[in-house]
C-alpha atoms as a PDB file:
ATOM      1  CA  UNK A   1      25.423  -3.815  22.715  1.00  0.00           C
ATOM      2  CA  UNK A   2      28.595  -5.469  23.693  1.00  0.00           C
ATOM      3  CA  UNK A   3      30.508  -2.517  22.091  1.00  0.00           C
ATOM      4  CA  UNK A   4      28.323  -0.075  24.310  1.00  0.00           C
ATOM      5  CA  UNK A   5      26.489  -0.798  27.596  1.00  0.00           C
ATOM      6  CA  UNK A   6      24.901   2.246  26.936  1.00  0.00           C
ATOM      7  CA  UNK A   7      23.567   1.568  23.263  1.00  0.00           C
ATOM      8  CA  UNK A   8      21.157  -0.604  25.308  1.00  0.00           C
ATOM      9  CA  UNK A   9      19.469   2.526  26.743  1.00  0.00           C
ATOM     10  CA  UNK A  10      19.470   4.166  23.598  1.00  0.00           C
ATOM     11  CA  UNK A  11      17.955   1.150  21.801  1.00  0.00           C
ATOM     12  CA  UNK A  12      15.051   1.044  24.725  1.00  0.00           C
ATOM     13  CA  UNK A  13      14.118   4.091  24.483  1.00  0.00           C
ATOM     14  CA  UNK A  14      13.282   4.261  20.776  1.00  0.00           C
ATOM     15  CA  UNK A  15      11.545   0.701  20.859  1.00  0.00           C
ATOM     16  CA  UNK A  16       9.440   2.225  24.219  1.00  0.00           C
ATOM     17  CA  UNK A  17       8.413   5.380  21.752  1.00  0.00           C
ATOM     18  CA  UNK A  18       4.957   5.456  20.244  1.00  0.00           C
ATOM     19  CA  UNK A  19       6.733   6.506  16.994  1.00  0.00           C
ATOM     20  CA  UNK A  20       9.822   8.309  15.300  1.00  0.00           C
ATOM     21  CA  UNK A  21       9.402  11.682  13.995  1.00  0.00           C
ATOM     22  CA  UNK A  22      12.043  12.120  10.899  1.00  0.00           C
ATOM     23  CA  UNK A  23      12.458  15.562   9.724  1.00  0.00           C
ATOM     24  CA  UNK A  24      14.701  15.311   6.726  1.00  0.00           C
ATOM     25  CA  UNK A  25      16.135  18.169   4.616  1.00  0.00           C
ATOM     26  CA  UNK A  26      14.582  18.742   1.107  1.00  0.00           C
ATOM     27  CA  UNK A  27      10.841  20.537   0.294  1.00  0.00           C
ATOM     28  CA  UNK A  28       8.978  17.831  -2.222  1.00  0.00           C
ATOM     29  CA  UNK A  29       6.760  19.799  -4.780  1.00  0.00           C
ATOM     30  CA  UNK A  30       4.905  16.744  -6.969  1.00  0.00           C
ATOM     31  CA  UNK A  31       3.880  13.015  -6.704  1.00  0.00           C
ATOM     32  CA  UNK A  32       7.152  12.085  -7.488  1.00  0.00           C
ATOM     33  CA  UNK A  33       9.499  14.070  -5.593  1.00  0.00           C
ATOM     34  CA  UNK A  34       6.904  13.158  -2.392  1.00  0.00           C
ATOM     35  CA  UNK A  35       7.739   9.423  -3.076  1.00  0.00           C
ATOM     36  CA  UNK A  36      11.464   9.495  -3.289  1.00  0.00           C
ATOM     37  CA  UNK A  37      11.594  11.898  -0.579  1.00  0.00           C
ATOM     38  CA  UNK A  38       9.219  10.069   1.629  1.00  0.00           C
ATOM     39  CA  UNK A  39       9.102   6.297   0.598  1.00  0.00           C
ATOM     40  CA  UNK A  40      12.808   6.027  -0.766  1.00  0.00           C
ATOM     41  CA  UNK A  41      14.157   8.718   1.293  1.00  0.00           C
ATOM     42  CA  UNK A  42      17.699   8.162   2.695  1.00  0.00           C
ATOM     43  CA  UNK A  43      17.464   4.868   5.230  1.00  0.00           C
ATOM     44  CA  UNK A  44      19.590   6.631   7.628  1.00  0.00           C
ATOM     45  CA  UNK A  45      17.390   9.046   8.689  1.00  0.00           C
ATOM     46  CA  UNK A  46      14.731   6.548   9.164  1.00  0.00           C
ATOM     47  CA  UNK A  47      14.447   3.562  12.122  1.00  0.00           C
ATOM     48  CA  UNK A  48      12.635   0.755   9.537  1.00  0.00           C
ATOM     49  CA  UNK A  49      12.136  -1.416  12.575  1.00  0.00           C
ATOM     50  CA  UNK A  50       9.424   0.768  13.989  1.00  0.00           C
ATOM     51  CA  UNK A  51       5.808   0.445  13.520  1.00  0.00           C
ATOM     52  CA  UNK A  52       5.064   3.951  12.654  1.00  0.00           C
ATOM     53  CA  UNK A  53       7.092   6.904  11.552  1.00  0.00           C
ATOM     54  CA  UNK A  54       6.185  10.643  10.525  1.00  0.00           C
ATOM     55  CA  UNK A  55       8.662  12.259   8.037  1.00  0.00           C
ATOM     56  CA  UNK A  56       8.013  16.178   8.199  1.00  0.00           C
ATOM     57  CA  UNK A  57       9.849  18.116   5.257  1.00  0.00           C
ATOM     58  CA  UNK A  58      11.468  21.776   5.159  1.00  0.00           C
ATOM     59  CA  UNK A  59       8.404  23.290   3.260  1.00  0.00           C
ATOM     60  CA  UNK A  60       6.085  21.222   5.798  1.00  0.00           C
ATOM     61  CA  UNK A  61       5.312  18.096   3.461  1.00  0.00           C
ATOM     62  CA  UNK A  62       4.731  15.300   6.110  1.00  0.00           C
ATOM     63  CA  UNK A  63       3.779  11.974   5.246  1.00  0.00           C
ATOM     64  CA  UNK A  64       4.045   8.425   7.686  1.00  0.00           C
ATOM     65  CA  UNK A  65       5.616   5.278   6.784  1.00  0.00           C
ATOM     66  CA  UNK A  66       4.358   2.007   8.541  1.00  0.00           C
ATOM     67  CA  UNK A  67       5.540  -1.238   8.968  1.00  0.00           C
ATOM     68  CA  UNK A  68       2.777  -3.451   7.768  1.00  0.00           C
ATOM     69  CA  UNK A  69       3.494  -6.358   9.894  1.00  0.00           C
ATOM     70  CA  UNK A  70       1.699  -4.450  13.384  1.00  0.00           C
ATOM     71  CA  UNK A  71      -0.509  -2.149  11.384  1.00  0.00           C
ATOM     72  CA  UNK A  72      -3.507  -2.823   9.151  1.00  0.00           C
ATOM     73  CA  UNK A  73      -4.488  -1.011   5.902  1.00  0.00           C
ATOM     74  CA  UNK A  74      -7.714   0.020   7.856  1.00  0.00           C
ATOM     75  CA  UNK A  75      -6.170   1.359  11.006  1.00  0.00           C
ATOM     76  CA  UNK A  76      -3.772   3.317   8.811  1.00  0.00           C
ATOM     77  CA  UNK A  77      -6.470   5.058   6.976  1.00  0.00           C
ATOM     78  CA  UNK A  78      -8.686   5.441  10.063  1.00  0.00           C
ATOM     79  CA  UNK A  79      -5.595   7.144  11.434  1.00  0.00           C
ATOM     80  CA  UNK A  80      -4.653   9.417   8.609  1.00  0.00           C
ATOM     81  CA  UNK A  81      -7.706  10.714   8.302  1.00  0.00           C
ATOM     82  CA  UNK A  82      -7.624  11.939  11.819  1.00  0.00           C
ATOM     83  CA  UNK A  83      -4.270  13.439  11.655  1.00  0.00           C
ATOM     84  CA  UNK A  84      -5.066  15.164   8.132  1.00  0.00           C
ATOM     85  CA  UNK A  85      -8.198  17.011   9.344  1.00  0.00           C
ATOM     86  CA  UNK A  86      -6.212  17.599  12.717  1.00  0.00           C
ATOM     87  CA  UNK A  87      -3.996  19.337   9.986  1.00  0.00           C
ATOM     88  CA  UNK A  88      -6.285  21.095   7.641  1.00  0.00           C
ATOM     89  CA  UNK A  89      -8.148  22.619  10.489  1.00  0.00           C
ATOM     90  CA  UNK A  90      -5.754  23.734  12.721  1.00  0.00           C
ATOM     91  CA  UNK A  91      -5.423  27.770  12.948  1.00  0.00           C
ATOM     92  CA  UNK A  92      -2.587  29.429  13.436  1.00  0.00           C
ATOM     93  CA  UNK A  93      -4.519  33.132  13.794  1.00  0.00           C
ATOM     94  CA  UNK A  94      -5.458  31.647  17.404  1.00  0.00           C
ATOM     95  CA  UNK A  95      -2.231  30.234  18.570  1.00  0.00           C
ATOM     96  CA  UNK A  96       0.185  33.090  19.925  1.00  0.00           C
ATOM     97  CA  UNK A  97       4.416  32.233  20.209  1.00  0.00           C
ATOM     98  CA  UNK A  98       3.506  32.968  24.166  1.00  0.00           C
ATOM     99  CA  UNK A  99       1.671  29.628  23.936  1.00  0.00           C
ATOM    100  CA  UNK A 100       3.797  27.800  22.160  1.00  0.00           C
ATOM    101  CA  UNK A 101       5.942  25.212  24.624  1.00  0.00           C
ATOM    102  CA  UNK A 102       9.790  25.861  23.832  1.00  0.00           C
ATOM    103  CA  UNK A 103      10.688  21.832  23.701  1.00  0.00           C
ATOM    104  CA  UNK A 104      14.508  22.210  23.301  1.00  0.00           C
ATOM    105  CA  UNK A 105      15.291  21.710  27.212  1.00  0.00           C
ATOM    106  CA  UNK A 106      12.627  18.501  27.043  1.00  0.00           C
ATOM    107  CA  UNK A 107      15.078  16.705  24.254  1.00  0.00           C
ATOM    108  CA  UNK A 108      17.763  14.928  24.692  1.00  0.00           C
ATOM    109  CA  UNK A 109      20.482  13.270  22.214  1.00  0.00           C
ATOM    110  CA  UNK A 110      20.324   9.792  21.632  1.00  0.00           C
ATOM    111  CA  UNK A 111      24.036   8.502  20.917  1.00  0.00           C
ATOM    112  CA  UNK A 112      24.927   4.579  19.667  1.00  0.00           C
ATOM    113  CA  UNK A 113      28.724   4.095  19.638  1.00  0.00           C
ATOM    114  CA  UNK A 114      29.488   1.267  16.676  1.00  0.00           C
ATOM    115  CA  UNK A 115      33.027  -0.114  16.020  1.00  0.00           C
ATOM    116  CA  UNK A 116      34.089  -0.002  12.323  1.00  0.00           C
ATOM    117  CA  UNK A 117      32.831  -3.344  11.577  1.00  0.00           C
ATOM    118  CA  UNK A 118      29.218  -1.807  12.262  1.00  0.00           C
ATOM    119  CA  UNK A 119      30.129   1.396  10.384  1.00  0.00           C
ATOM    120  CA  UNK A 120      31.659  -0.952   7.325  1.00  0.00           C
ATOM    121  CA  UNK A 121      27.943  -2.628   7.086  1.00  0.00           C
ATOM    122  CA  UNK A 122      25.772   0.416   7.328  1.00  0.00           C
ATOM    123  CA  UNK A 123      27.527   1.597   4.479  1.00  0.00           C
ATOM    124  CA  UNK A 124      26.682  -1.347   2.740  1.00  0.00           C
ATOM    125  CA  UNK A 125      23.190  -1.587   3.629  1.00  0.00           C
ATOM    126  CA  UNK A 126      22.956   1.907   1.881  1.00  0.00           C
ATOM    127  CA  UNK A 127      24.657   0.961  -1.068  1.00  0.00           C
ATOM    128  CA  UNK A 128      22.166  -2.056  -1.308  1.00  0.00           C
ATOM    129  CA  UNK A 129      19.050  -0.033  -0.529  1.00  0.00           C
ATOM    130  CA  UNK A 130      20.022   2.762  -3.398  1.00  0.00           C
ATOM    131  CA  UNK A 131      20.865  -0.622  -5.862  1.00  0.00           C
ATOM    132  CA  UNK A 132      17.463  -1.983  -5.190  1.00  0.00           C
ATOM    133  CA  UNK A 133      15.299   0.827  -4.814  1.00  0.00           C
ATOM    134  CA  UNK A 134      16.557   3.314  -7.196  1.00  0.00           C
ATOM    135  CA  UNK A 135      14.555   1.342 -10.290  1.00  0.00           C
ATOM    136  CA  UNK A 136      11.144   2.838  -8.304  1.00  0.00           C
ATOM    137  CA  UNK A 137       9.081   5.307  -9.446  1.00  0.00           C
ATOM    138  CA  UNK A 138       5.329   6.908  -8.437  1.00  0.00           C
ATOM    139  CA  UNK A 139       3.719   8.582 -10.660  1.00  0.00           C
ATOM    140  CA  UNK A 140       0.082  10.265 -10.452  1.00  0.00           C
ATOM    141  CA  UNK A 141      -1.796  10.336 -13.309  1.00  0.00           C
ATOM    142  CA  UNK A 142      -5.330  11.874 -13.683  1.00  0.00           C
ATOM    143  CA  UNK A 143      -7.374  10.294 -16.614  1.00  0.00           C
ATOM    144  CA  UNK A 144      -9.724  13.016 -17.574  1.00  0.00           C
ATOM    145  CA  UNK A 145     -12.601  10.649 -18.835  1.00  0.00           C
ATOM    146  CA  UNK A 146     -14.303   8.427 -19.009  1.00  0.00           C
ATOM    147  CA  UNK A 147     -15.871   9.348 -14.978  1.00  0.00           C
ATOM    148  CA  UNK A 148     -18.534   7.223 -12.668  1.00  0.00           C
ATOM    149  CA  UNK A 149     -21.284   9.036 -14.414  1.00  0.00           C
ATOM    150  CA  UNK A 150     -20.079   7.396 -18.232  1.00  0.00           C
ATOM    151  CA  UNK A 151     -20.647   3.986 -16.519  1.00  0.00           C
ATOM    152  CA  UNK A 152     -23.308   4.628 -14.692  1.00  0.00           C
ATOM    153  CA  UNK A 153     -25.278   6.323 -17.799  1.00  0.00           C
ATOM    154  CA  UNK A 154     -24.066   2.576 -19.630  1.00  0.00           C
ATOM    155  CA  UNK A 155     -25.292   0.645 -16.682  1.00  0.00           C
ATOM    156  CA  UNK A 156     -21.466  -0.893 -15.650  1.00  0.00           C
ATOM    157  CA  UNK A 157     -20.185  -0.575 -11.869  1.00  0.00           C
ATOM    158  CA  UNK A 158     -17.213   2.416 -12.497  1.00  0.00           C
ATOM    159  CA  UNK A 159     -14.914   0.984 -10.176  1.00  0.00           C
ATOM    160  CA  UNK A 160     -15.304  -2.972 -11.797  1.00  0.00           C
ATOM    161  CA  UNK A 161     -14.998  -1.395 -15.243  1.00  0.00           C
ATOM    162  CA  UNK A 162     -11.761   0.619 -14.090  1.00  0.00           C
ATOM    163  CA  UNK A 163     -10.261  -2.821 -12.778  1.00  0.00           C
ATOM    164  CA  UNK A 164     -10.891  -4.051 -16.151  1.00  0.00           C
ATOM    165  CA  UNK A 165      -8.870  -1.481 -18.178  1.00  0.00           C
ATOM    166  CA  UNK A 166      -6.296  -1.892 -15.499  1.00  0.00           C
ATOM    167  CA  UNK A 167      -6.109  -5.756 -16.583  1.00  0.00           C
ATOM    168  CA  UNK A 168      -6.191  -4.983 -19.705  1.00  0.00           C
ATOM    169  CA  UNK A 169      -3.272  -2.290 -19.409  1.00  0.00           C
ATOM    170  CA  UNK A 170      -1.638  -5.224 -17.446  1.00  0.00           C
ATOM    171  CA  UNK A 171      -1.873  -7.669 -20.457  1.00  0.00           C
ATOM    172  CA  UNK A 172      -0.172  -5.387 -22.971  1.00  0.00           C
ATOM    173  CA  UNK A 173       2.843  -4.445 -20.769  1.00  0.00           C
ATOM    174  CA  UNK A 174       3.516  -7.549 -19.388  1.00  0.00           C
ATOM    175  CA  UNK A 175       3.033  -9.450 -22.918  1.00  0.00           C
ATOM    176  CA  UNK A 176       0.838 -12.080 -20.775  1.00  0.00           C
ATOM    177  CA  UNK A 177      -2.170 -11.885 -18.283  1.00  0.00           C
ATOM    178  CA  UNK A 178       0.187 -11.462 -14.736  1.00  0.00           C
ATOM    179  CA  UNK A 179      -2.042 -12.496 -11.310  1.00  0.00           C
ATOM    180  CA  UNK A 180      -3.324  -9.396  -9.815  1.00  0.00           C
ATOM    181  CA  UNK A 181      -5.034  -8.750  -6.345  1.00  0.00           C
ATOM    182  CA  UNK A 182      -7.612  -6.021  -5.733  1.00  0.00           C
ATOM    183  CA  UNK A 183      -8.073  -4.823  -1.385  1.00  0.00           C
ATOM    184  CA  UNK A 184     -11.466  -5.157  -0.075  1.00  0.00           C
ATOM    185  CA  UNK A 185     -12.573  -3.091   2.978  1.00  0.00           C
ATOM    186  CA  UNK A 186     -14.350  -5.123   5.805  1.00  0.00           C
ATOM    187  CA  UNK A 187     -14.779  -2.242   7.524  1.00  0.00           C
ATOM    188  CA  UNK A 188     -18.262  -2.833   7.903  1.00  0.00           C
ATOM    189  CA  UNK A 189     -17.582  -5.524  10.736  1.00  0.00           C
ATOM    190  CA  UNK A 190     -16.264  -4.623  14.103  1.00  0.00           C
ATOM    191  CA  UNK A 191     -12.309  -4.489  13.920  1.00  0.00           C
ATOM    192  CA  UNK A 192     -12.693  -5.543  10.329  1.00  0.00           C
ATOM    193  CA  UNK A 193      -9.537  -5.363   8.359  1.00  0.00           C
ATOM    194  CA  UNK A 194      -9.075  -5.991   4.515  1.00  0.00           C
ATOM    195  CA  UNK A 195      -9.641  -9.326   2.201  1.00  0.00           C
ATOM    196  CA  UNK A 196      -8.205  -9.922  -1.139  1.00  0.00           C
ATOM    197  CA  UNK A 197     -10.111 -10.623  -4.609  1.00  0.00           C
ATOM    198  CA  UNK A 198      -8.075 -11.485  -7.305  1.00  0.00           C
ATOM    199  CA  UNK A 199      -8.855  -9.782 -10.181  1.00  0.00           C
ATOM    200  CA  UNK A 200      -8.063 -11.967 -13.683  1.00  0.00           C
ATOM    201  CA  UNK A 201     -11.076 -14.108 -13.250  1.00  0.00           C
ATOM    202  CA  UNK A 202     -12.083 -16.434 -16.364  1.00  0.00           C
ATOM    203  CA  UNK A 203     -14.406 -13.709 -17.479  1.00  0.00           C
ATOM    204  CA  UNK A 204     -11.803 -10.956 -16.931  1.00  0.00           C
ATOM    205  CA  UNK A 205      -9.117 -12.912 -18.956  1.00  0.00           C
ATOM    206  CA  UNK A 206     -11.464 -13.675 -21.597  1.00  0.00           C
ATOM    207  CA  UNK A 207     -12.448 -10.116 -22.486  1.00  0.00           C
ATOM    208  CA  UNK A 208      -8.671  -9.082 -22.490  1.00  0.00           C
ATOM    209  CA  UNK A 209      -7.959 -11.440 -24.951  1.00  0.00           C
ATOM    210  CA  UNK A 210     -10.769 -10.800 -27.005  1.00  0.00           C
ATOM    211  CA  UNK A 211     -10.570  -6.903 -26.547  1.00  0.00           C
ATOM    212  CA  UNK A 212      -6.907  -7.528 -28.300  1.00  0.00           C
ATOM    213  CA  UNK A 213      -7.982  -9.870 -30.999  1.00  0.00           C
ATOM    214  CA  UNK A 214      -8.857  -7.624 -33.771  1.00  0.00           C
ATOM    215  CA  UNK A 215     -10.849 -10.380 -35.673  1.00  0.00           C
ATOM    216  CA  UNK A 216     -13.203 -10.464 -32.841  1.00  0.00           C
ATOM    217  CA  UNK A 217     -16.980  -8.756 -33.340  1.00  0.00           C
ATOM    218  CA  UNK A 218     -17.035  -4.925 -31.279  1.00  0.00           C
ATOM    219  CA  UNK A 219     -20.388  -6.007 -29.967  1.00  0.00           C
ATOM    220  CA  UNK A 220     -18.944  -9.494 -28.790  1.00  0.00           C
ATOM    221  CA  UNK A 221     -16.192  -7.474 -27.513  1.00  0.00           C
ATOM    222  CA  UNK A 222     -18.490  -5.088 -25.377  1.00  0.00           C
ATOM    223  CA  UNK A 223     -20.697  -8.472 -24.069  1.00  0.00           C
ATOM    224  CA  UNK A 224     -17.290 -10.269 -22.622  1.00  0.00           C
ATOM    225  CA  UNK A 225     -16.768  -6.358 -20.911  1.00  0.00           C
ATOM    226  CA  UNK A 226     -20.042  -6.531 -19.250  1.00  0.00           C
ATOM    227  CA  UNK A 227     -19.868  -9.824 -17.985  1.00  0.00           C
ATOM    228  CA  UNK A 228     -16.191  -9.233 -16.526  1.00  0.00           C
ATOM    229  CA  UNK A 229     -17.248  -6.528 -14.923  1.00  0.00           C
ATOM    230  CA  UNK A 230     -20.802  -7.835 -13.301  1.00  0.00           C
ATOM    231  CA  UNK A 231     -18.875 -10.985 -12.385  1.00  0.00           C
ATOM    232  CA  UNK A 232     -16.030  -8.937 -10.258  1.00  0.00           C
ATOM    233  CA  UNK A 233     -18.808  -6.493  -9.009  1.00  0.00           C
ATOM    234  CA  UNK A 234     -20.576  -9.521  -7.390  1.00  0.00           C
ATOM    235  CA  UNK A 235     -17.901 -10.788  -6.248  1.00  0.00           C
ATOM    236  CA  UNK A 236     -16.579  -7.874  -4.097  1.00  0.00           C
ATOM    237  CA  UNK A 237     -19.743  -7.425  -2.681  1.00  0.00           C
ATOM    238  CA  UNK A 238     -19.727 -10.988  -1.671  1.00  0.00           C
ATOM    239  CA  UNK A 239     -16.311 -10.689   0.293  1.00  0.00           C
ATOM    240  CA  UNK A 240     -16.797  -7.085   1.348  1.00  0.00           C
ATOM    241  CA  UNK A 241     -19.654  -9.140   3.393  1.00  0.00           C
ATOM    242  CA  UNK A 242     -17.350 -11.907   4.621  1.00  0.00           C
ATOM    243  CA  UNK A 243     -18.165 -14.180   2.250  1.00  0.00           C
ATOM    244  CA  UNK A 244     -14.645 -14.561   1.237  1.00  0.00           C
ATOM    245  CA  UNK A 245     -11.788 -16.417   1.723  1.00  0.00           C
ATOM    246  CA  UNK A 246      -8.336 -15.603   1.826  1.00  0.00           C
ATOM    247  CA  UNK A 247      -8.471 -13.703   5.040  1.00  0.00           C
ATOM    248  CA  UNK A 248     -10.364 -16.463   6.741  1.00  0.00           C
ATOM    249  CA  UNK A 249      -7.659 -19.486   5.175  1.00  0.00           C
ATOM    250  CA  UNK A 250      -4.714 -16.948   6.504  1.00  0.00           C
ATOM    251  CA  UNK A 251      -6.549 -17.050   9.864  1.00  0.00           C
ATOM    252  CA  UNK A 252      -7.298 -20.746  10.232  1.00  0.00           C
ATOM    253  CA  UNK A 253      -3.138 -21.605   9.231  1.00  0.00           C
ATOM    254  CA  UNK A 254      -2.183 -18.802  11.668  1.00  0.00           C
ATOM    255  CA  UNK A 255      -3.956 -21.163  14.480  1.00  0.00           C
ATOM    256  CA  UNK A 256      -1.693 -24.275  13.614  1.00  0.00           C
ATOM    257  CA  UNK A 257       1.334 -25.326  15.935  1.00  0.00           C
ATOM    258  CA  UNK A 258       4.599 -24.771  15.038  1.00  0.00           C
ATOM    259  CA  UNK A 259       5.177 -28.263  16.189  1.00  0.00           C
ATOM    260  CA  UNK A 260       2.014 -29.270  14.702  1.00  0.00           C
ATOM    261  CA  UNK A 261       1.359 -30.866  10.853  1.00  0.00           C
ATOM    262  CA  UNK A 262      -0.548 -28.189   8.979  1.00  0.00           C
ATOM    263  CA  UNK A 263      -3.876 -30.126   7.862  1.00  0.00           C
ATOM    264  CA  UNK A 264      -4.259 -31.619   4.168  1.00  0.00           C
ATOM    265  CA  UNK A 265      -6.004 -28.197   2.966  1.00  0.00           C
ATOM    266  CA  UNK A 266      -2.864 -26.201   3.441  1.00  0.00           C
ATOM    267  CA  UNK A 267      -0.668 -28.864   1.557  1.00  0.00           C
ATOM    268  CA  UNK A 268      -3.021 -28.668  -1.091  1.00  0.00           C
ATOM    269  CA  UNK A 269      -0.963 -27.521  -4.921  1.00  0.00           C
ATOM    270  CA  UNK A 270      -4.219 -24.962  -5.419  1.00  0.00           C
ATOM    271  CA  UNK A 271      -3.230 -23.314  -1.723  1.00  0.00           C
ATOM    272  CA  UNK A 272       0.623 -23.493  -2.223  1.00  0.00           C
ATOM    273  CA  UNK A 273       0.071 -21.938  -6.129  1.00  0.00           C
ATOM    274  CA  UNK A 274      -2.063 -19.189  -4.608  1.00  0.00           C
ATOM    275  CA  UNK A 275      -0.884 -18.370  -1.432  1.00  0.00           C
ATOM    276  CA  UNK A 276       2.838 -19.828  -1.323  1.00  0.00           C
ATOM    277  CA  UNK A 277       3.871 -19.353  -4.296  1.00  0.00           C
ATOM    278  CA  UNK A 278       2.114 -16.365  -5.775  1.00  0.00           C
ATOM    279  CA  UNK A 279       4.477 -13.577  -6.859  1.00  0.00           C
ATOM    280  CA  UNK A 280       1.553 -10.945  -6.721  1.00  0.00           C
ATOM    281  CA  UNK A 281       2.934  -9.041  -9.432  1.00  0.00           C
ATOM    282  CA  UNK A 282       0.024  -6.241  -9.482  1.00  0.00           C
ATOM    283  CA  UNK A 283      -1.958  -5.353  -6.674  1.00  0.00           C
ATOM    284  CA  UNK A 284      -4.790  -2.647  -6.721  1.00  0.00           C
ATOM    285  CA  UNK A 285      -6.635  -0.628  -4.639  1.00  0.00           C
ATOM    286  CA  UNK A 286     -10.072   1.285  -4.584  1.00  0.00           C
ATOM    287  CA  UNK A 287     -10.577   2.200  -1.598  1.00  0.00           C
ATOM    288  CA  UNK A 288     -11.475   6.020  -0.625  1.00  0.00           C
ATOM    289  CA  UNK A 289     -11.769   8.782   1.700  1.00  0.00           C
ATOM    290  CA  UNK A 290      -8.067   8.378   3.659  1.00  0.00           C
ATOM    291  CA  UNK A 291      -7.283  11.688   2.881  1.00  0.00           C
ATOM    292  CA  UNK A 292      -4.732  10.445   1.124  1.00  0.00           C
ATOM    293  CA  UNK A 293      -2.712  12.421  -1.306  1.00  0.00           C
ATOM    294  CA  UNK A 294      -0.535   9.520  -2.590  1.00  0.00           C
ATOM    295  CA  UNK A 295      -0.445   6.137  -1.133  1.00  0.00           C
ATOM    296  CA  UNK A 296       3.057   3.714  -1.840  1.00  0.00           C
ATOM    297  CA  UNK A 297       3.525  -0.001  -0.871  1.00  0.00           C
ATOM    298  CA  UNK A 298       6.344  -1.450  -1.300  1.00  0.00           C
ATOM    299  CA  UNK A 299       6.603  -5.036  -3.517  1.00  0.00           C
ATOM    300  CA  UNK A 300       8.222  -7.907  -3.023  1.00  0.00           C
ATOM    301  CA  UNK A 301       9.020  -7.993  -6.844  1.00  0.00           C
ATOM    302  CA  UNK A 302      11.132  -5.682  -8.534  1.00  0.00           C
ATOM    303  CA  UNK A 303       8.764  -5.768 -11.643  1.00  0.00           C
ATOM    304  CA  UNK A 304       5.702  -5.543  -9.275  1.00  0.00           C
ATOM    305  CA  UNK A 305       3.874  -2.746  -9.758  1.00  0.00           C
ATOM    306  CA  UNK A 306       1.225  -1.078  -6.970  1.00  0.00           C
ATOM    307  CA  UNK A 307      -1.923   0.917  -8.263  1.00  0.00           C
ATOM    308  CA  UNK A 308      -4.360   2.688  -6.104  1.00  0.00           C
ATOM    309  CA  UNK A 309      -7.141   4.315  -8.261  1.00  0.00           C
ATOM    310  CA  UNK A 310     -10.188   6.287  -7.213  1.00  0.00           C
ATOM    311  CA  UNK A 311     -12.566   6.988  -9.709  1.00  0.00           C
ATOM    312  CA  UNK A 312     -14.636  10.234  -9.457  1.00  0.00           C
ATOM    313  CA  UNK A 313     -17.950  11.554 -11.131  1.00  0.00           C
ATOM    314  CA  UNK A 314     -16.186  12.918 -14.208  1.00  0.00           C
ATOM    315  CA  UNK A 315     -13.125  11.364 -14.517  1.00  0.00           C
END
């Protein structure tokens, strides 16, 4: 700003916009192309800092990309869903070019003038986000079976059993049972947003040992399944009904002073070990109906990985 007076206009009129629309070059045909194009797409035609962009691609791809820190899982699906059907049912037959607004004397150019110290670190700022980013894939897989109705015929919850091959697909690439953290919706409360589960239970890292311990009994095997999976059913439900308590141990340290002594609870080794200093190296998600083709988050770690799964009747 001290380069520019007027880089101070420019700069309040993006952070006064609802949103940034980004239309980049390119036409993304799979799951993977959409994520590099949308998620890792080149930073400079994005503005990070804002709370909610739409990318729209050549061959009319679109996605958004928010910043989590203003915007809650919830809201975001709530709001996709309303801009996907706005999409899907919109009909071009009825719309003529007469009534089409011509928007190209509404927009104007939005200059920043930067000095070559400025220039010198946006260049590096791309060469750091390529480094750190480039590692990242997203890949969509469809498992053909087993589906909802396998489980159901077996009397196990579908989605509880799928979070148990996911731990147990966890345990033999990492070589050792990482901490994992499953979303719950609260969306049954007014303005409810999201609490967290995490998934290894005892039961849950009992049966993944035993399911790799070839010397243990197939029946004994199947017993440790069903009681992993009963014991993380119930205990969704529980916190899907606010019986849980990240969310509500978040909200009580969010009330402390920033001059003020957080109370014993918070200095506790059990908090710091699960909230402080928990790498979150998986984190899943289950939840459905977003109208979501693909859904990306990024990590904190770069061996982190991000899973949402849905599981349908067949498959």
């Amino acid at each position: 700003m001290r380069i520019d007076k007027g880089n101070i206009h420019s700069l309040a009129t993006i952070e006064q916009a609802a949103f940034v629309m980004c239309l980049d070059d390119g036409s993304p045909a799979d799951a993977s192309d959409r994520c590099n194009q949308f998620f890792l797409g080149d930073p400079s035609n994005r503005w990070s800092d804002k709370t909610l962009q739409f990318i729209v691609c050549e061959n009319g791809s679109s996605a958004f990309v928010c910043e989590h820190a203003m915007l809650d899982g919830m809201s975001v699906r709530q709001f996709n869903r309303f801009i996907t059907s706005a999409i899907l049912q919109y009909n071009t037959d009825s719309t003529s070019m007469e009534d089409l607004t011509d928007y190209r004397d509404l927009v104007q150019e939005i200059n920043f003038t930067l000095d070559p110290t400025i220039e010198t670190q946006v260049v590096s700022v791309l060469e750091h986000f390529h480094a750190t980013y480039a590692p990242i894939e997203l890949v969509h897989h469809k498992v053909e079976s087993p589906g909802a109705a396998f489980f159901r015929k077996h009397k196990f919850s579908a989605k509880s059993s799928y979070q148990a091959i996911i731990q147990l697909a966890c345990l033999l690439y990492y070589g050792y049972q990482p901490e994992s953290w499953e979303t719950i919706s609260m969306s049954r409360f007014h303005l409810g947003r999201v609490d967290w589960i995490q998934a290894v239970t005892p039961s849950m890292a009992q049966f993944c040992a035993a399911a790799c311990d070839t010397s243990v009994p197939l029946a004994y095997k199947r017993k440790l399944f069903f009681e992993a999976v009963n014991n993380f059913a119930n205990t969704m439900t529980q916190i899907s009904r606010g019986h849980g308590f990240k969310a509500h141990m978040h909200a009580l340290l969010a009330m402390v002073q920033e001059d003020e002594t957080p109370p014993p609870l918070f200095q506790d080794k059990a908090w710091h070990d699960t909230a402080v200093a928990s790498v979150k190296t998986v984190k899943t998600d289950c939840l459905e109906g977003a109208m979501l083709q693909e859904t990306a988050f990024l990590m904190p770690e770069p061996k982190c990985i991000f899973l949402h799964y849905e599981v349908e009747e067949e498959g």
